[in-house]
Protein backbone atom coordinates (compact mmCIF):
# COMPACT_ATOMS: atom_id res chain seq x y z
CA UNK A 1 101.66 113.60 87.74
CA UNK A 2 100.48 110.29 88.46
CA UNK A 3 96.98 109.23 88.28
CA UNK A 4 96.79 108.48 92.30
CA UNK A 5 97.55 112.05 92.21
CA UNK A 6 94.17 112.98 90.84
CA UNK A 7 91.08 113.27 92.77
CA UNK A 8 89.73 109.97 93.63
CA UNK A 9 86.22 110.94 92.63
CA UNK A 10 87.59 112.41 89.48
CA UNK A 11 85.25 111.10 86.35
CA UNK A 12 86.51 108.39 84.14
CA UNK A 13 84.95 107.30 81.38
CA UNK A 14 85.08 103.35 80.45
CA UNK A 15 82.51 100.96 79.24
CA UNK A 16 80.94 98.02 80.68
CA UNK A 17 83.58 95.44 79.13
CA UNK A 18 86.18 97.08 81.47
CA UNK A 19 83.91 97.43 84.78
CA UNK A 20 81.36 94.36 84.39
CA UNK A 21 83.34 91.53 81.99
CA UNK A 22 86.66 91.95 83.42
CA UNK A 23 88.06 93.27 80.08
CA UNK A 24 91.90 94.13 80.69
CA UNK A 25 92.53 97.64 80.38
CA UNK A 26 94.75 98.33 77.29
CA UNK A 27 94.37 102.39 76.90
CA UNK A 28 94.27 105.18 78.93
CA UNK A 29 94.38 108.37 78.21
CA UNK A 30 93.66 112.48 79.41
CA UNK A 31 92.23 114.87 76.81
CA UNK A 32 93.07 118.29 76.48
CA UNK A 33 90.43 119.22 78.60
CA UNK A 34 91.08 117.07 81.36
CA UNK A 35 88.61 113.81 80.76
CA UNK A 36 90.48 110.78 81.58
CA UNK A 37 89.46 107.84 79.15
CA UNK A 38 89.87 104.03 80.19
CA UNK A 39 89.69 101.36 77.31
CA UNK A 40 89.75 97.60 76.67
CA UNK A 41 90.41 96.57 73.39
CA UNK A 42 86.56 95.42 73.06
CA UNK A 43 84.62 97.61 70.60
CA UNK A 44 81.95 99.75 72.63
CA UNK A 45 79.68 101.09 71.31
CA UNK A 46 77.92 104.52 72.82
CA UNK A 47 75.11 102.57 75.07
CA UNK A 48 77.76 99.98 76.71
CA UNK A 49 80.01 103.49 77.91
CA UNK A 50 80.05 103.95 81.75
CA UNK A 51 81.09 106.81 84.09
CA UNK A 52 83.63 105.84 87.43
CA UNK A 53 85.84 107.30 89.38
CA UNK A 54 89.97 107.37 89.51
CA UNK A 55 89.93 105.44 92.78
CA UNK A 56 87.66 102.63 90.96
CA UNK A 57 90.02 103.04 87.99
CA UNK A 58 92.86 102.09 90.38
CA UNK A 59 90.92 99.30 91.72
CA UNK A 60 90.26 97.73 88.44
CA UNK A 61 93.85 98.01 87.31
CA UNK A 62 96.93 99.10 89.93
CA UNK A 63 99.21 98.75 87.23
CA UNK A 64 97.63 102.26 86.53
CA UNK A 65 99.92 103.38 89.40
CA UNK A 66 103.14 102.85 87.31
CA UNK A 67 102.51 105.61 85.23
CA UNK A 68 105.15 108.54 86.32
CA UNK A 69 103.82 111.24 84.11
CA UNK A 70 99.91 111.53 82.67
CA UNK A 71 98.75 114.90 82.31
CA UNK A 72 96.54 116.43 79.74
CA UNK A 73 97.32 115.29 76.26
CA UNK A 74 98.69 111.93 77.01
CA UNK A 75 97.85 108.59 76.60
CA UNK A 76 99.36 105.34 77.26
CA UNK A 77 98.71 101.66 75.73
CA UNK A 78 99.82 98.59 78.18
CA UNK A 79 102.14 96.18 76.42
CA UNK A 80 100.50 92.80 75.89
CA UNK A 81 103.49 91.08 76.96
CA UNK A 82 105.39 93.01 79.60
CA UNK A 83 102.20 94.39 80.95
CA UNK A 84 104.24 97.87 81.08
CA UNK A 85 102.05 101.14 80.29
CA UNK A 86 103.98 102.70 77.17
CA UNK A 87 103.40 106.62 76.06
CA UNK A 88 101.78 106.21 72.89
């Protein structure tokens, strides 16, 4: 599954370094249960964490798109010099 695949208004948590400073995204990942996480390498701490949506996700990064198979469990770390999303 792809994350296009998901609801567009699907929850994501992130934190203000990724949707206000223009942080590049260098984690992603889907719990267990389903919550999709979205991470800079910038240390957040609880007060700087925002809620937004897969399609704003997808807006932020596209590379995003490139992932073939996320589902519940997995997470991914993008390559600092490829730029490729890798299963961690």
């Amino acid at each position: 599954m792809k994350l296009s695949d998901y609801p567009s208004n699907k929850t994501v948590f992130s934190t203000i370094y990724v949707t206000r400073k223009n942080a590049p995204l260098t984690y992603v990942s889907i719990d267990e249960d389903g919550d999709i996480q979205a991470l800079s390498d910038d240390e957040a701490e609880m007060e700087e964490a925002v809620i937004i949506t897969v399609e704003q996700l997808l807006s932020i990064d596209p590379s995003l798109k490139t992932i073939d198979d996320i589902h519940n469990g997995a997470s991914y770390d993008k390559d600092p010099e490829s730029d490729i999303w890798v299963k961690s």
